[in-house]
Protein backbone atom coordinates (compact mmCIF):
# COMPACT_ATOMS: atom_id res chain seq x y z
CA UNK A 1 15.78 -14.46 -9.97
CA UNK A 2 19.12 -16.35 -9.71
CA UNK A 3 18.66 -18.17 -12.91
CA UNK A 4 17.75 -14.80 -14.82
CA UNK A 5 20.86 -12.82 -13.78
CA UNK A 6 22.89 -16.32 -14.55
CA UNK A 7 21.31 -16.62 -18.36
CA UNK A 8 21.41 -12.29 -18.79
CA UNK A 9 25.61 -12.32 -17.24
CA UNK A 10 25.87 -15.46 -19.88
CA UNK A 11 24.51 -13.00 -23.03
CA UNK A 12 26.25 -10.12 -21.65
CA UNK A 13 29.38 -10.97 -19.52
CA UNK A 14 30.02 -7.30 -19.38
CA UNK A 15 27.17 -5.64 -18.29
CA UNK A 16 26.54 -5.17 -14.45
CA UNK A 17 23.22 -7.20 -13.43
CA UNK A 18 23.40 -6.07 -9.80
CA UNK A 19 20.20 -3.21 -9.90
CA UNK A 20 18.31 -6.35 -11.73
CA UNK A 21 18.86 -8.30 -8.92
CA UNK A 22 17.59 -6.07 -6.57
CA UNK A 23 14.62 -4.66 -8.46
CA UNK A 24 13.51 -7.99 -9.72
CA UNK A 25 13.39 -9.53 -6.40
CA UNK A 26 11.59 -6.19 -4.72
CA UNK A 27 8.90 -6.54 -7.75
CA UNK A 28 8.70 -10.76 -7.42
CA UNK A 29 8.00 -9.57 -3.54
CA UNK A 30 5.79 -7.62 -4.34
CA UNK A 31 3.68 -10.49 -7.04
CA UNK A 32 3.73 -12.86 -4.38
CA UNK A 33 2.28 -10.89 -1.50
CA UNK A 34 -0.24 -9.81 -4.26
CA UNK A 35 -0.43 -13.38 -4.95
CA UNK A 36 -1.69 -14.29 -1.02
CA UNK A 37 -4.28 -11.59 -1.28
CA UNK A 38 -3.85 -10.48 2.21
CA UNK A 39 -5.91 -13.06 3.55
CA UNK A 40 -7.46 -11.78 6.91
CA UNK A 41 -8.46 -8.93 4.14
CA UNK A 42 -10.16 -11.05 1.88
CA UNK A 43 -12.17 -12.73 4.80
CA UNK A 44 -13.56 -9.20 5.50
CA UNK A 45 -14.10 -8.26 1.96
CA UNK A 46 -11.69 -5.53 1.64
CA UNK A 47 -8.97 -5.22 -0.91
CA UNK A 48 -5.74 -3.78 0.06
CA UNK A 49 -5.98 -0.55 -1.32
CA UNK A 50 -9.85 -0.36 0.22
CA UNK A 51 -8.07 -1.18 3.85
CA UNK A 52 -5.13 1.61 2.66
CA UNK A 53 -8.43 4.20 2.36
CA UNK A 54 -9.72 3.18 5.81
CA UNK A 55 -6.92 2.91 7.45
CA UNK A 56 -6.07 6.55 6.49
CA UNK A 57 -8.99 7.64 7.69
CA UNK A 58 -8.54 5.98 11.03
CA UNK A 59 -5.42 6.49 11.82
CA UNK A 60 -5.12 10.17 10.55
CA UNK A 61 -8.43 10.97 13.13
CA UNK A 62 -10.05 13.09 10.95
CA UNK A 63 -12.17 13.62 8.30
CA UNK A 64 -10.16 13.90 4.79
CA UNK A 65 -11.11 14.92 1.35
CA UNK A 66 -10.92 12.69 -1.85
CA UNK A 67 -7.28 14.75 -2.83
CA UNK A 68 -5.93 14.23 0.60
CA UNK A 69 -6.90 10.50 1.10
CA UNK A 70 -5.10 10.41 -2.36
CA UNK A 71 -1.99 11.83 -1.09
CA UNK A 72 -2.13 9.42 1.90
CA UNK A 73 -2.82 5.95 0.11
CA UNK A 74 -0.13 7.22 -3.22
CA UNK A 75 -3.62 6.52 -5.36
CA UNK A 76 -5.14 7.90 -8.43
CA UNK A 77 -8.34 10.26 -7.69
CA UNK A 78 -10.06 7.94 -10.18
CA UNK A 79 -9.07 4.67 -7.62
CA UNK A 80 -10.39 6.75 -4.52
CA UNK A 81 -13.21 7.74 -6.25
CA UNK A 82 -14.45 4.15 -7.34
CA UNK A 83 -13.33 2.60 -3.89
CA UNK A 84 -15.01 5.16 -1.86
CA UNK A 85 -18.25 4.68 -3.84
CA UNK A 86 -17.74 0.58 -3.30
CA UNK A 87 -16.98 1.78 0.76
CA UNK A 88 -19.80 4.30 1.34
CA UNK A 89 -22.39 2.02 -0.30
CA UNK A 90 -20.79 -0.46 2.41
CA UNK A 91 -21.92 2.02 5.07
CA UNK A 92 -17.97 2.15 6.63
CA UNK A 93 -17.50 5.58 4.96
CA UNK A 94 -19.84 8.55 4.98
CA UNK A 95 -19.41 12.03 3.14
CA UNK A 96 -20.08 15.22 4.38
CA UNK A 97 -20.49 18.29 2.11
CA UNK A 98 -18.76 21.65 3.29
CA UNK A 99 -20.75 24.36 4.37
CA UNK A 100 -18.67 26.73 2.37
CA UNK A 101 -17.72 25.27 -0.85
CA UNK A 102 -20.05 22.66 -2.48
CA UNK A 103 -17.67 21.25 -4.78
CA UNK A 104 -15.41 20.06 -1.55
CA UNK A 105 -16.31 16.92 0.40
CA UNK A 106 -15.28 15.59 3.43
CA UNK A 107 -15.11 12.11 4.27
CA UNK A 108 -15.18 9.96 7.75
CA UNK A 109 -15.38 6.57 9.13
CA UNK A 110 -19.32 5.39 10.19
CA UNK A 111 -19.24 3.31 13.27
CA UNK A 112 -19.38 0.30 11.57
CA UNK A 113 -15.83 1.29 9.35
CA UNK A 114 -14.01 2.19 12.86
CA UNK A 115 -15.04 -1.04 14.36
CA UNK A 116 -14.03 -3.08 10.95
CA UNK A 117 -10.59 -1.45 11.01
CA UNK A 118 -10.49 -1.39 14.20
CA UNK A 119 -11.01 -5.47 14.72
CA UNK A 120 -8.83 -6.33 11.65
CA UNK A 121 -5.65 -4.50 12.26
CA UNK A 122 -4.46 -6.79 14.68
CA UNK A 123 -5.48 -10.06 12.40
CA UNK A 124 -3.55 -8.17 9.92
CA UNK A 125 -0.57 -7.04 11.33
CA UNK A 126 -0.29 -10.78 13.14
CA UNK A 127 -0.73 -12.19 9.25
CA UNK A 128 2.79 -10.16 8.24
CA UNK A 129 4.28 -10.90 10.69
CA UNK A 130 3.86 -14.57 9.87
CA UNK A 131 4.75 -13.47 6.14
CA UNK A 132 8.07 -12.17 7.17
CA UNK A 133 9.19 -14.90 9.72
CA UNK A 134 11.59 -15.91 8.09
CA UNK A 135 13.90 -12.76 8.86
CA UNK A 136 14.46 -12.13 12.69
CA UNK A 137 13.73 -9.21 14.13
CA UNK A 138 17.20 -7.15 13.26
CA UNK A 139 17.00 -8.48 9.58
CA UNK A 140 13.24 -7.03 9.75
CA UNK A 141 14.53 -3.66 11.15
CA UNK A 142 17.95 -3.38 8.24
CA UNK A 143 15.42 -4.20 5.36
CA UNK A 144 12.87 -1.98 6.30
CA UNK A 145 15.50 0.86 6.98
CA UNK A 146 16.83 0.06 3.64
CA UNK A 147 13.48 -0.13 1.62
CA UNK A 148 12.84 3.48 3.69
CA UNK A 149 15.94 5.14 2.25
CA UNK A 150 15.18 3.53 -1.56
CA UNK A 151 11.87 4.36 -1.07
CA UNK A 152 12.53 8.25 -0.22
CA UNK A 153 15.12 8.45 -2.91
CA UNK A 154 12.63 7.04 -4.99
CA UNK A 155 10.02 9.54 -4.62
CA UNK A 156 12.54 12.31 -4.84
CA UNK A 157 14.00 11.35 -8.27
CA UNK A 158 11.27 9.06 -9.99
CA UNK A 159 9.66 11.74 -11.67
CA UNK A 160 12.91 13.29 -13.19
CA UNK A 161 14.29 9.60 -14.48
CA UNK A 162 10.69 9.72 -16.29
CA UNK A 163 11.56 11.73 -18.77
């Protein structure tokens, strides 16, 4: 990211790189972990965003609808629809129609999806921890702070810089 800031301040002397530099190096974060798959993810079978619909559903402790597991994972209704599909045929989610509207569906963890998320988590959260060793623990508390606050300005102004 160095060298692209160097060859753009070389073109452009004048211009102020310094947002490039820090939303380069957030998005070249964010290919690499990509990159590494998640590993202790992959050895289960579950994609990211699959674990992101499970682990909503765990951690929330009750059942959710399609919308609202949308909400919780920032997905597309078309992504929760195809994952829980991929999930339910898994047998670690199960759908429940509601007794007063048949259009609405409500969705839970089986036994087997509790116990899955249940046994990973730790594997997981021990894997990024490894990822982010190389910042000690303060370091790890200021950048996640930071990311917070960018991240909640973010989703407060993202929509009006759209258009």
């Amino acid at each position: 990211m160095a060298a692209v800031v160097r060859q753009w301040q070389s073109v452009h002397p004048g211009l102020d790189t310094g947002p490039m530099e820090i939303i380069g190096r957030i998005n070249r974060c964010a290919a690499l972990l990509q990159q590494a798959e998640d590993a202790p993810l992959r050895r289960a079978g579950l994609s990211r965003p699959e674990f992101d619909l499970l682990g909503a559903l765990r951690r929330t402790g009750h059942e959710l609808t399609p919308g609202e597991l949308a909400r919780e994972t920032f997905s597309s209704g078309a992504a929760v629809t195809k994952r829980l599909k991929q999930l339910t045929e898994r047998a670690l989610v199960e759908r429940r129609g509601d007794t007063r509207d048949r259009r609405v569906v409500h969705l839970r963890l089986t036994d087997a999806g509790r116990d899955l998320v249940d046994g990973i988590l730790p594997v997981q959260l021990a894997y990024e921890t490894a990822v982010l060793s190389g910042l000690d623990g303060p370091e790890q508390g200021e950048l996640a702070a930071l990311l917070g606050e960018l991240l909640s300005q973010l989703e407060g102004r993202l929509d009006a810089l759209r258009t």
